[in-house]
N, C-alpha and C. Protein backbone atom coordinates (compact mmCIF):
# COMPACT_ATOMS: atom_id res chain seq x y z
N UNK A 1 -5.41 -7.29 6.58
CA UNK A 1 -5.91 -6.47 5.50
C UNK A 1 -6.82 -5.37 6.03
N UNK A 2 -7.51 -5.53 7.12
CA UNK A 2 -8.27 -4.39 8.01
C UNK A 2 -7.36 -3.50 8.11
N UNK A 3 -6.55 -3.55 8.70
CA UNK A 3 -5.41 -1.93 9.18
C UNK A 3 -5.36 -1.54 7.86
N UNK A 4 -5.21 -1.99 6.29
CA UNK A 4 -5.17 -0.92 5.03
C UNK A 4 -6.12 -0.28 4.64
N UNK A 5 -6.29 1.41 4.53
CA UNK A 5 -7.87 1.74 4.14
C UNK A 5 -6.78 2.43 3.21
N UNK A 6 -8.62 2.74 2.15
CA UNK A 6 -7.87 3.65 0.69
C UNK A 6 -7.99 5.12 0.89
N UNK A 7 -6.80 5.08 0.25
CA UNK A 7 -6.44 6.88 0.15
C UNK A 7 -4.80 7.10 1.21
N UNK A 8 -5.10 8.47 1.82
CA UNK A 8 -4.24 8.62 2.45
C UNK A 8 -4.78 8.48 4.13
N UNK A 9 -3.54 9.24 5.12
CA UNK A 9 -4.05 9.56 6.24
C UNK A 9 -3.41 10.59 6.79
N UNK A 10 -3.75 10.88 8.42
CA UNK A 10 -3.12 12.84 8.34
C UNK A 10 -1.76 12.33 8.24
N UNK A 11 -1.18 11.58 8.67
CA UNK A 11 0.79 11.74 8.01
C UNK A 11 0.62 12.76 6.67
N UNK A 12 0.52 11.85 5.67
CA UNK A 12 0.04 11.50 4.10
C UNK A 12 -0.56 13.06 4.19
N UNK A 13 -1.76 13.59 4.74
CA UNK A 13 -1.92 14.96 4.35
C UNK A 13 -0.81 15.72 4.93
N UNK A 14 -0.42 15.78 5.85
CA UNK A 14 0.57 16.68 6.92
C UNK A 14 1.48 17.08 5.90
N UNK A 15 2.04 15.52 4.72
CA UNK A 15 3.30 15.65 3.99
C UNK A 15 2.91 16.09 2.81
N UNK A 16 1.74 16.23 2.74
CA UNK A 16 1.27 16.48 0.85
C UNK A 16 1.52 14.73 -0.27
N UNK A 17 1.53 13.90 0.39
CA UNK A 17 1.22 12.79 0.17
C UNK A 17 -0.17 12.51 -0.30
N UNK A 18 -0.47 11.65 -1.55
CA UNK A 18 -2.07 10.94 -1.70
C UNK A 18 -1.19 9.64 -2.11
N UNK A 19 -1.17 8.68 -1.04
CA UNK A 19 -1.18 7.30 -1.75
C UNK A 19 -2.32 6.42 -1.90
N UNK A 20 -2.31 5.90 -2.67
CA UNK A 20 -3.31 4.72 -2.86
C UNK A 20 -4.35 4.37 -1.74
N UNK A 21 -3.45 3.55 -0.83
CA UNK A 21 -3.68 2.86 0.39
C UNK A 21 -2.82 3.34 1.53
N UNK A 22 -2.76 3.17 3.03
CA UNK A 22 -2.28 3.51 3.86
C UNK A 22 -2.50 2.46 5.09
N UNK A 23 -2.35 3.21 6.10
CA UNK A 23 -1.82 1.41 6.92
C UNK A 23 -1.68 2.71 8.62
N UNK A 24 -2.65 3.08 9.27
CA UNK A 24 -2.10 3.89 10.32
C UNK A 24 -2.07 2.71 11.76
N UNK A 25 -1.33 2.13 11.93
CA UNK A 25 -1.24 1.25 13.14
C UNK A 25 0.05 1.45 14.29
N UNK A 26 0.06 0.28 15.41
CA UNK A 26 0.78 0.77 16.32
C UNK A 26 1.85 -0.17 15.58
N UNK A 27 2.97 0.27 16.18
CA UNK A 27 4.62 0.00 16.14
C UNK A 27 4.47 -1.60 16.58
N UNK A 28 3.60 -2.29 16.65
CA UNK A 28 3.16 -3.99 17.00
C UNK A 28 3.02 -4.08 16.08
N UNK A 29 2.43 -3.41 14.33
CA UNK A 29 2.08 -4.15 13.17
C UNK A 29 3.36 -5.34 12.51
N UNK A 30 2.58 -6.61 12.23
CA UNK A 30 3.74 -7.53 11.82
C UNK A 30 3.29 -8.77 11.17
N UNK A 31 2.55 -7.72 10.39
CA UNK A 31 2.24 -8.72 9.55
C UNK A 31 2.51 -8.56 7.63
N UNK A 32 1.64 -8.79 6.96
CA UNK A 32 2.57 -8.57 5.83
C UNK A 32 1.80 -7.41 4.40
N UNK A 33 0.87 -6.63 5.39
CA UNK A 33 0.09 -5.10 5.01
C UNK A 33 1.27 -4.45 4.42
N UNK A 34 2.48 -4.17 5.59
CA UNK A 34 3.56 -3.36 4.48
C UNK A 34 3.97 -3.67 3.10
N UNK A 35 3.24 -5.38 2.89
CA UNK A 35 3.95 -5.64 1.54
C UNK A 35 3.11 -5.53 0.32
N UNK A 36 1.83 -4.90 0.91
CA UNK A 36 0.75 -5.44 -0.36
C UNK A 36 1.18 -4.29 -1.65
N UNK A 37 1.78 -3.07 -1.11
CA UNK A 37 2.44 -2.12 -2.30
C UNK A 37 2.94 -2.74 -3.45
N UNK A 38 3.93 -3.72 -2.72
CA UNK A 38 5.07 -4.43 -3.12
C UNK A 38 4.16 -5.78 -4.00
N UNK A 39 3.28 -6.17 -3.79
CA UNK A 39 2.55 -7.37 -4.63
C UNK A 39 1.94 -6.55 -5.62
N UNK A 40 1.37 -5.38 -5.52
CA UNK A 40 0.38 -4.97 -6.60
C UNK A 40 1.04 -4.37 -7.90
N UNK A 41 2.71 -3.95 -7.70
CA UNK A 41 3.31 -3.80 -8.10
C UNK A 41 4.09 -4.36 -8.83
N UNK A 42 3.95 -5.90 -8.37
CA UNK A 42 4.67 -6.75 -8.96
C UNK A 42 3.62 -7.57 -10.14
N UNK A 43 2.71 -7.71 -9.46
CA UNK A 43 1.20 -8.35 -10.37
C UNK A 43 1.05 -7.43 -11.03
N UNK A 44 1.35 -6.05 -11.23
CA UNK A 44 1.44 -4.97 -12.65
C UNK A 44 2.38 -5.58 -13.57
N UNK A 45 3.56 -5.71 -12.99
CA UNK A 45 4.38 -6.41 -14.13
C UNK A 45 4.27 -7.49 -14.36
N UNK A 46 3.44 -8.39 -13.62
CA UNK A 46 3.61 -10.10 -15.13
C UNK A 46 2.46 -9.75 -15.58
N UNK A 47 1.48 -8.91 -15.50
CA UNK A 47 0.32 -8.87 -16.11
C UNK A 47 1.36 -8.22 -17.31
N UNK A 48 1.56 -6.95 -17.37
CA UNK A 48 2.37 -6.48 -18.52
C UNK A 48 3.03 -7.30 -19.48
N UNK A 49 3.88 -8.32 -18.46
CA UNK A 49 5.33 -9.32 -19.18
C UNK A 49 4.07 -10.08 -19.97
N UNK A 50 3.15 -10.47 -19.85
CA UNK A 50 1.91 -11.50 -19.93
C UNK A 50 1.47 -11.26 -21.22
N UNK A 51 1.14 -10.45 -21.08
CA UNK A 51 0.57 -8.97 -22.68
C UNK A 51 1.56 -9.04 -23.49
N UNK A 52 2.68 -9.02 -23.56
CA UNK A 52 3.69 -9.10 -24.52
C UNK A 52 3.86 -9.94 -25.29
């Protein structure tokens, strides 16, 4: 969870990108940081399904 800081980084500016969170590490990252997009995204929707 250390390698994710908020906002972007120069990629992210270079491209005109602002995401959330970002992740600038070496080509060794292997752990499961790439997925937290993918959880917060998903915990948006049963919170939603939840509300219904």
């Amino acid at each position: 969870m250390t390698a994710s800081v908020a906002g972007g980084n120069r990629f992210a500016d270079v491209l005109g990108m602002a995401p959330q969170r970002s992740v600038l590490a070496d080509s060794q990252l292997c752990d499961e940081t790439l997925f937290h997009s993918y959880y917060r995204a998903w915990a948006r929707r049963m919170a939603q399904g939840a509300a219904a």
